[in-house]
Every structure is written in structure tokens, then in C-alpha cells.
PDB file of N, CA and C in Angstrom:
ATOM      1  N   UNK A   1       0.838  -1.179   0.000  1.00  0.00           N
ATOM      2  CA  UNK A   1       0.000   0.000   0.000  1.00  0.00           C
ATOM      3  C   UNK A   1       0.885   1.244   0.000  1.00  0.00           C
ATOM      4  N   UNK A   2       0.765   1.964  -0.384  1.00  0.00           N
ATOM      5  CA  UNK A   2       1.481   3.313  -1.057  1.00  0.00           C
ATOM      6  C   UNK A   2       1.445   3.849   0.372  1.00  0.00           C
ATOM      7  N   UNK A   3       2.164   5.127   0.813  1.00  0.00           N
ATOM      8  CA  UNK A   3       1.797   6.194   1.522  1.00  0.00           C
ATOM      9  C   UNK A   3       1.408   7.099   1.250  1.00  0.00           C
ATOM     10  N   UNK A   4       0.360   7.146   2.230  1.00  0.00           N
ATOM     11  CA  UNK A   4      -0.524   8.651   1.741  1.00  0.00           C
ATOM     12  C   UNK A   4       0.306  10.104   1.827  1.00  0.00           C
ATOM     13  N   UNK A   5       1.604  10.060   2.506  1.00  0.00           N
ATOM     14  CA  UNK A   5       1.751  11.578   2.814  1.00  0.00           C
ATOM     15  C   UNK A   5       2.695  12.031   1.846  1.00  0.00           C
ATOM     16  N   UNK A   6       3.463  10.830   0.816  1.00  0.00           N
ATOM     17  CA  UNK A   6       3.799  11.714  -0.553  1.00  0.00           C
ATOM     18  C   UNK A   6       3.009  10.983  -1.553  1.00  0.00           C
ATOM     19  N   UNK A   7       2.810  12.668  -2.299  1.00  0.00           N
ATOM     20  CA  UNK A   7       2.004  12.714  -3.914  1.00  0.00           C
ATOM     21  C   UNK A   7       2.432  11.923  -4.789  1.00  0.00           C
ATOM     22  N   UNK A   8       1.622  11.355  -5.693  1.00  0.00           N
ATOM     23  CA  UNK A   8       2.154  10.745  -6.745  1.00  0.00           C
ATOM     24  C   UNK A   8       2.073  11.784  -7.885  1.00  0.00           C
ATOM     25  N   UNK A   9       2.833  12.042  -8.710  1.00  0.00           N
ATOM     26  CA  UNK A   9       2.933  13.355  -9.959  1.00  0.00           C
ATOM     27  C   UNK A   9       1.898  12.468 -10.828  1.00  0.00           C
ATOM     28  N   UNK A  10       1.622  10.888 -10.807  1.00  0.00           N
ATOM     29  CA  UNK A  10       1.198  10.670 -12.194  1.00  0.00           C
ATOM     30  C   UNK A  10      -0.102  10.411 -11.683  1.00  0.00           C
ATOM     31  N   UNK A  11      -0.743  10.492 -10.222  1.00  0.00           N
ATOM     32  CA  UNK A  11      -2.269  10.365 -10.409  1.00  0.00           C
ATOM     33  C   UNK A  11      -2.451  11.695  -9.336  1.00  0.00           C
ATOM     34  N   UNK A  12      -1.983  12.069  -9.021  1.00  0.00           N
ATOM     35  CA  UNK A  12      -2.225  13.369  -8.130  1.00  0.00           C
ATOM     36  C   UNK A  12      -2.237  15.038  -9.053  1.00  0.00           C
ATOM     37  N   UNK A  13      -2.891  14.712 -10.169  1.00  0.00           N
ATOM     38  CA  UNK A  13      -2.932  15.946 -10.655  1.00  0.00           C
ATOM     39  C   UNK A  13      -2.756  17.291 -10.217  1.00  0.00           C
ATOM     40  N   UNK A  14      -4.396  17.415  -9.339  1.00  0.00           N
ATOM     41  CA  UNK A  14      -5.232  18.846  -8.310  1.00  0.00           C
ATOM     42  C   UNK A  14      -4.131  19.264  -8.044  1.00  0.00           C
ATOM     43  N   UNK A  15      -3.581  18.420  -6.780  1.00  0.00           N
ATOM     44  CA  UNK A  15      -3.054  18.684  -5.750  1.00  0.00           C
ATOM     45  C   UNK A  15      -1.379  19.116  -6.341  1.00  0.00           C
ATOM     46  N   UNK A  16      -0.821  18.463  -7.542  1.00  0.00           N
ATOM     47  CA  UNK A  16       0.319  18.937  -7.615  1.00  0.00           C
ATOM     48  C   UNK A  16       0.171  19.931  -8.789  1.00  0.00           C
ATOM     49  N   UNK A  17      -0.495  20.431  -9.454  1.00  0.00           N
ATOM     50  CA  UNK A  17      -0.755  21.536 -10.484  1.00  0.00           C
ATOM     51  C   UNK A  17      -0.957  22.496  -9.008  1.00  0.00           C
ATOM     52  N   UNK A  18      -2.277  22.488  -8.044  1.00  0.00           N
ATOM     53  CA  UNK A  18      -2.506  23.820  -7.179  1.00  0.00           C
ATOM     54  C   UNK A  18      -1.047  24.027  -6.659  1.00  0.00           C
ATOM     55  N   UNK A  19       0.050  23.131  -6.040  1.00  0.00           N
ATOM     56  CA  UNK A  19       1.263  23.347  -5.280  1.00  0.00           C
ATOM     57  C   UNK A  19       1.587  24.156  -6.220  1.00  0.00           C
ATOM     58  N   UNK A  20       2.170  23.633  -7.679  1.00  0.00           N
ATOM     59  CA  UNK A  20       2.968  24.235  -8.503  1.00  0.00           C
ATOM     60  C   UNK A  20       2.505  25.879  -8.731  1.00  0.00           C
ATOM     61  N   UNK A  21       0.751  26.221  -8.925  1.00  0.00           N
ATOM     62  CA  UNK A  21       0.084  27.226  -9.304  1.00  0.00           C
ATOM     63  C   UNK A  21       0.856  28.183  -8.163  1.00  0.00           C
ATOM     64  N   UNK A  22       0.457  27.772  -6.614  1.00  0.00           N
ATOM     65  CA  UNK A  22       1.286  28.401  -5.745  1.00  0.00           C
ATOM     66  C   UNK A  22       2.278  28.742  -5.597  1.00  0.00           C
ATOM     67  N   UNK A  23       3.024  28.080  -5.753  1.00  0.00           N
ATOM     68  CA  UNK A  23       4.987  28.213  -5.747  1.00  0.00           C
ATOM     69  C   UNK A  23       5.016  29.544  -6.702  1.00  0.00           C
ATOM     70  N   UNK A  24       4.549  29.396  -8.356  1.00  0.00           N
ATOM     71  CA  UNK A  24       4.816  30.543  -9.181  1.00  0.00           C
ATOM     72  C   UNK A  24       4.253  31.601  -8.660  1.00  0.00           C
ATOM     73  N   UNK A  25       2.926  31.359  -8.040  1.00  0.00           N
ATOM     74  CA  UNK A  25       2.284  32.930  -7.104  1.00  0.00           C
ATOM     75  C   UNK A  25       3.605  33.318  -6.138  1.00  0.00           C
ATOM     76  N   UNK A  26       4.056  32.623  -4.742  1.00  0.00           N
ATOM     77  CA  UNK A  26       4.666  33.022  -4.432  1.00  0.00           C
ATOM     78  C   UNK A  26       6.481  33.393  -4.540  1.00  0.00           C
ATOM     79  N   UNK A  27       6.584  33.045  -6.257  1.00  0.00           N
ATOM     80  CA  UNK A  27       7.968  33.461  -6.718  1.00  0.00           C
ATOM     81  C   UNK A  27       7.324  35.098  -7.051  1.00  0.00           C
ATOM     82  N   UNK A  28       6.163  34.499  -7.468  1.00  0.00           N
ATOM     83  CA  UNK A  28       5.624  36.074  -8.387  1.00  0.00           C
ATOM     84  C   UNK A  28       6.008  37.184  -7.453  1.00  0.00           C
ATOM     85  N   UNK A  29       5.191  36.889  -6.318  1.00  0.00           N
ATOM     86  CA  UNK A  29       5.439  37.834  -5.583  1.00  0.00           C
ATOM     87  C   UNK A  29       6.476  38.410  -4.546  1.00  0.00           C
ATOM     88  N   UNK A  30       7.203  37.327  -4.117  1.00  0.00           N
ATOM     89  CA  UNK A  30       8.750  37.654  -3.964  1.00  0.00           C
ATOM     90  C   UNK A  30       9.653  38.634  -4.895  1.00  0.00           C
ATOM     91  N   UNK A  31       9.244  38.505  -6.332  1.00  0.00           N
ATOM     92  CA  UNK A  31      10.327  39.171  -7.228  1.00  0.00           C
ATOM     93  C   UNK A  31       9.606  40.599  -6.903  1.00  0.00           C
ATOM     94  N   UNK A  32       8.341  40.285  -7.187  1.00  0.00           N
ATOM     95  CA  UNK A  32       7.565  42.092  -7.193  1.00  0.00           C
ATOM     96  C   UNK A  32       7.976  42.528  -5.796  1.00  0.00           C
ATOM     97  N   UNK A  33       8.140  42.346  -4.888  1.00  0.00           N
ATOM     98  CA  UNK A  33       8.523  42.829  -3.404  1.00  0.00           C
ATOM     99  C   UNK A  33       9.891  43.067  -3.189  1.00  0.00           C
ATOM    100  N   UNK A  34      10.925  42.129  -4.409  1.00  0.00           N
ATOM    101  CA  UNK A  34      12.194  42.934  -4.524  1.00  0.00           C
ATOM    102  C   UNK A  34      12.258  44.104  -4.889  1.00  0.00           C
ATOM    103  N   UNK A  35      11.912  44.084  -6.364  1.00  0.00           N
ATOM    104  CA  UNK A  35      12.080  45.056  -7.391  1.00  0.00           C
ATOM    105  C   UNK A  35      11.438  46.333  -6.819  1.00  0.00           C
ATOM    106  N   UNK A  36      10.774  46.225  -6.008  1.00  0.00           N
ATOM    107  CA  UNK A  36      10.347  47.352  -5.145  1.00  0.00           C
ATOM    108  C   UNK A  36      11.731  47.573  -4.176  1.00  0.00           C
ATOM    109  N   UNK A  37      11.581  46.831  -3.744  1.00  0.00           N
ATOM    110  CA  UNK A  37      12.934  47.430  -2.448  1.00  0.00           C
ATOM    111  C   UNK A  37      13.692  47.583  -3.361  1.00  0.00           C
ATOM    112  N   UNK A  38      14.662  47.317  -4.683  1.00  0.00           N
ATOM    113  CA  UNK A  38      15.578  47.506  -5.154  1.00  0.00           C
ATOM    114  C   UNK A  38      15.144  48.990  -5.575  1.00  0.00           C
ATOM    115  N   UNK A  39      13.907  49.567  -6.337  1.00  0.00           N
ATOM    116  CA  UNK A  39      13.863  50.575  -7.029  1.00  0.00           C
ATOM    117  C   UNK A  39      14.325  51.623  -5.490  1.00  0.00           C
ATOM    118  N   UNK A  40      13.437  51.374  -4.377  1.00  0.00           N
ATOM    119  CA  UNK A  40      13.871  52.356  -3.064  1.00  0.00           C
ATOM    120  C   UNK A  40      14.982  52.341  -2.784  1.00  0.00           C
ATOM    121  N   UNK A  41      15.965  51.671  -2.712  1.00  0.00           N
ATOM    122  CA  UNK A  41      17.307  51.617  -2.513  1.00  0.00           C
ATOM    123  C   UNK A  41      18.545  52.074  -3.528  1.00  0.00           C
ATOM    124  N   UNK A  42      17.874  51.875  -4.491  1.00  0.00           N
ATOM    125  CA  UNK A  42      18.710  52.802  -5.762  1.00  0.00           C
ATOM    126  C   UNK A  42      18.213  54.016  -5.804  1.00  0.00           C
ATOM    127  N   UNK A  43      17.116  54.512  -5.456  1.00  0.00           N
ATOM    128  CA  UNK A  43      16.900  56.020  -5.595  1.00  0.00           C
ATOM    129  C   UNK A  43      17.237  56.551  -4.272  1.00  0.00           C
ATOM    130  N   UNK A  44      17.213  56.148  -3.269  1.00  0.00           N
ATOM    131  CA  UNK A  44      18.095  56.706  -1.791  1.00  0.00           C
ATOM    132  C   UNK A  44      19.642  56.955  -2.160  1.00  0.00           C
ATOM    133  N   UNK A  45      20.174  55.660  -3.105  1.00  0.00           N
ATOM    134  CA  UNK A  45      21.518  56.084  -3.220  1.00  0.00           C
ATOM    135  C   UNK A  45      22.344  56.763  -4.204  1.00  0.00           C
ATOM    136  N   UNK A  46      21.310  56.828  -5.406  1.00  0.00           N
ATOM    137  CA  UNK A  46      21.433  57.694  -6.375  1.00  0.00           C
ATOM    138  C   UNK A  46      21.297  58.990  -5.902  1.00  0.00           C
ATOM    139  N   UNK A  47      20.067  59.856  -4.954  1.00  0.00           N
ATOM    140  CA  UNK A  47      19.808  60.761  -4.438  1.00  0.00           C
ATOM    141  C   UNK A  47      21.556  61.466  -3.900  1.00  0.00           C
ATOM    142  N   UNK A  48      21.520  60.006  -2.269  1.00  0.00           N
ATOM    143  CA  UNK A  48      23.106  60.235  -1.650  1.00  0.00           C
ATOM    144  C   UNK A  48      24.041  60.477  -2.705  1.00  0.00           C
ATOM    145  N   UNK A  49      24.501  59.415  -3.244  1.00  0.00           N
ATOM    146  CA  UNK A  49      25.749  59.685  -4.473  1.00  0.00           C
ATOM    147  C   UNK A  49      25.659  61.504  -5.075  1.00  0.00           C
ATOM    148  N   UNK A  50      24.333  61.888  -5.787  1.00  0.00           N
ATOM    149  CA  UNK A  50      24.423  63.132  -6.061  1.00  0.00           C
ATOM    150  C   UNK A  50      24.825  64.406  -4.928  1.00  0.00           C
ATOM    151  N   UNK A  51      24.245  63.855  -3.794  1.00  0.00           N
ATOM    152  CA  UNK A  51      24.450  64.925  -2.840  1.00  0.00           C
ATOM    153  C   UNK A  51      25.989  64.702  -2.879  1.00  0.00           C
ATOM    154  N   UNK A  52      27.138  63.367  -2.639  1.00  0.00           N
ATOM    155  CA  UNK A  52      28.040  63.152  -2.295  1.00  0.00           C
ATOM    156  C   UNK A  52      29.076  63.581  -3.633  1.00  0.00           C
ATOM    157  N   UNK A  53      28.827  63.898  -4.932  1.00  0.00           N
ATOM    158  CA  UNK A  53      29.550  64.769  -5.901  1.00  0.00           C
ATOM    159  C   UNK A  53      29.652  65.596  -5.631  1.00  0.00           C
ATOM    160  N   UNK A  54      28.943  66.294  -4.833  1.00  0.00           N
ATOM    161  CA  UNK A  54      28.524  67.935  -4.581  1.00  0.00           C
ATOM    162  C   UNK A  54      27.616  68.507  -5.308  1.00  0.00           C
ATOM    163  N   UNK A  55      26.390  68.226  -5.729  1.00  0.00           N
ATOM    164  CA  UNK A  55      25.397  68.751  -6.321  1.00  0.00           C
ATOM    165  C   UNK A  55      24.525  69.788  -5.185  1.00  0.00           C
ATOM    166  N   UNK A  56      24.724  68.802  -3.911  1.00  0.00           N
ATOM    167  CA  UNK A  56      24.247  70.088  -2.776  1.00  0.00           C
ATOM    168  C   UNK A  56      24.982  69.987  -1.628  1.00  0.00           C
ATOM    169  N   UNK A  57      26.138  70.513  -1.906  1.00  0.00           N
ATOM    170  CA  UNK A  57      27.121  71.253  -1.564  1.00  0.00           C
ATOM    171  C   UNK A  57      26.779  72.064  -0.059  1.00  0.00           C
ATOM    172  N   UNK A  58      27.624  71.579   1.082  1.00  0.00           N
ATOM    173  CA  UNK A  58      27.300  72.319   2.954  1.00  0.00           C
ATOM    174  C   UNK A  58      25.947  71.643   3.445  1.00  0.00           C
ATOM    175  N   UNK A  59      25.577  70.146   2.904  1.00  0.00           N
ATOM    176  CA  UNK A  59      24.676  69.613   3.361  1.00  0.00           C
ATOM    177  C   UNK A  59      25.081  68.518   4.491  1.00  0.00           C
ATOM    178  N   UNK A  60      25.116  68.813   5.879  1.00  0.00           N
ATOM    179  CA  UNK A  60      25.333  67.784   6.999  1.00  0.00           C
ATOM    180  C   UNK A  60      25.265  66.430   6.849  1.00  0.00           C
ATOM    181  N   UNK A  61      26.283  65.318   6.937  1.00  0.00           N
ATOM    182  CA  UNK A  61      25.610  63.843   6.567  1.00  0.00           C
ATOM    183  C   UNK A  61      24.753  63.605   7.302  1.00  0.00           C
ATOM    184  N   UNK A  62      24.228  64.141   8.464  1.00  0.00           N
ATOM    185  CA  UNK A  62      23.155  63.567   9.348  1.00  0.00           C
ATOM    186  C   UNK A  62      21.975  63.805   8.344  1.00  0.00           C
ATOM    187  N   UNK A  63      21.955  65.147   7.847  1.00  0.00           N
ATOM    188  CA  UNK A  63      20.559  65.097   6.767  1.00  0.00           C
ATOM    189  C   UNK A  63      20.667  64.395   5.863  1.00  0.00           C
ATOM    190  N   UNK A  64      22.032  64.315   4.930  1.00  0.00           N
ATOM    191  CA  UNK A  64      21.820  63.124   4.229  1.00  0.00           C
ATOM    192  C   UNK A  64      20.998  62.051   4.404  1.00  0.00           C
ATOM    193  N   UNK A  65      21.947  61.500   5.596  1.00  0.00           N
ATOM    194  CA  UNK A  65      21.321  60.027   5.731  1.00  0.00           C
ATOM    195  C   UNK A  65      20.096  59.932   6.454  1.00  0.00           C
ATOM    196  N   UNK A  66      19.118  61.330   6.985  1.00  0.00           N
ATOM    197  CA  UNK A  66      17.768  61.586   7.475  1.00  0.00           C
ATOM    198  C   UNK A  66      16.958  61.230   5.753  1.00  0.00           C
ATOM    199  N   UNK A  67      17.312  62.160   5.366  1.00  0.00           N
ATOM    200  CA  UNK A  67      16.627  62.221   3.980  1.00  0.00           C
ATOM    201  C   UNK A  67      16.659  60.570   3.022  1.00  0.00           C
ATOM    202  N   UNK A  68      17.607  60.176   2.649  1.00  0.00           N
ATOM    203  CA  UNK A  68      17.932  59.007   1.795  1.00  0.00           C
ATOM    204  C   UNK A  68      17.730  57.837   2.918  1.00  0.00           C
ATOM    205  N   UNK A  69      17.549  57.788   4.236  1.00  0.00           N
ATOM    206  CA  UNK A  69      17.133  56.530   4.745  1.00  0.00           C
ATOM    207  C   UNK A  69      18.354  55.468   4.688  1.00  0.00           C
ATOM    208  N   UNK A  70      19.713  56.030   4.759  1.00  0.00           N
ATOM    209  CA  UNK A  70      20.768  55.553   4.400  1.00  0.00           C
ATOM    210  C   UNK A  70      21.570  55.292   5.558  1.00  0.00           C
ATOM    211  N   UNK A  71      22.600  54.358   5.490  1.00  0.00           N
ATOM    212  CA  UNK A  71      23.176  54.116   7.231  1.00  0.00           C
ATOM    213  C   UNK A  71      24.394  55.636   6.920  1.00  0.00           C
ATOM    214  N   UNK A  72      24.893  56.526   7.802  1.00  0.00           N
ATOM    215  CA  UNK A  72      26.304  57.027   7.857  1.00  0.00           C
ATOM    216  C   UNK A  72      27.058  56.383   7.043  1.00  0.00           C
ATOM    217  N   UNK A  73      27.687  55.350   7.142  1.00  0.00           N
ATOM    218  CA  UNK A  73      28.775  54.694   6.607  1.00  0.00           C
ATOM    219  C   UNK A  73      28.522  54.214   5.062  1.00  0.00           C
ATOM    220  N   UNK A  74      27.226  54.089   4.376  1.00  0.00           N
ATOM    221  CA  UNK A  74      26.771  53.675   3.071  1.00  0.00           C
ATOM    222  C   UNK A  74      26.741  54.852   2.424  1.00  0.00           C
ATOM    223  N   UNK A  75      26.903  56.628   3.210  1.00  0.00           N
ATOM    224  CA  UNK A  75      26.667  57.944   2.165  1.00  0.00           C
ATOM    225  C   UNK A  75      28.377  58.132   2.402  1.00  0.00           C
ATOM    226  N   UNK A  76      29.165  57.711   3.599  1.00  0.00           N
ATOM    227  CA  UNK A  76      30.315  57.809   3.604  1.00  0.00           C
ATOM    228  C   UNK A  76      31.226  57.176   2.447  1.00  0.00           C
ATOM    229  N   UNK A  77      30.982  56.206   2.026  1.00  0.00           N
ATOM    230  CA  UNK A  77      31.330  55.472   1.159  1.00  0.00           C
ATOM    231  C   UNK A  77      31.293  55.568  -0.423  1.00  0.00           C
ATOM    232  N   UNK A  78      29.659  56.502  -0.531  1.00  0.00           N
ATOM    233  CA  UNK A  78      29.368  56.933  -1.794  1.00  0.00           C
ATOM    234  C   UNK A  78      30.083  58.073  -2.130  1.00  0.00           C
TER     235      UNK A  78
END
């Protein structure tokens, strides 16, 4: 007699198409929840980096890194 607590791929259709349906939902939405944090984190440090050329020039790093959400040491660096 088989065990019930693993699927068989060749008669367990439902159950392994819904897993699979899931897994791609939750890749889906892992990537979309990066690409978000990535877009916020490149525009905090794109922002920093410009301040850190001197585009605004006698600006305190404490505001920097108030403004860009950035650690000290990550606008120090830029």
C-alpha cells in the first residue's frame, strides 16, 4: 500500500498543479517585493551619491542620511 503523505505526480494531478500554481504565485510575488525594495534603494543612493559629488554642496551627513534613509557609513562610502 502506497503512503498517503507523498504525492504521486502521475495520479495526483489537483493537488500537484494547485502546489505548482502556488509556488509561481509566491515566486511572483517575492520578485515584485524585490524590485520594489531595489527601485527604493537605488533612488536613496542615487539621491546620496548626487548629494556626495557635490550637487548640494554644505549639506550635513546627518541630513543626508535623514533624507535618503541611508546608514552614515553607506553615504560615507558613496
Amino acid at each position: 500500500m502506497a503512503d498517503s503523505r507523498y504525492l504521486n505526480p502521475y495520479t495526483d494531478f489537483d493537488i500537484t498543479n494547485a502546489m505548482n500554481d502556488a509556488e509561481m504565485k509566491g515566486f511572483g510575488k517575492g520578485k515584485e517585493i524585490g524590485l520594489e525594495e531595489g527601485i527604493e534603494q537605488g533612488r536613496a543612493e542615487g539621491i546620496a551619491q548626487g548629494i556626495a559629488q557635490g550637487k548640494a554642496e554644505g549639506l550635513d551627513i546627518n541630513l543626508i542620511a535623514k533624507i535618503t534613509q541611508l546608514p552614515l557609513s553607506e553615504i560615507e562610502r558613496l
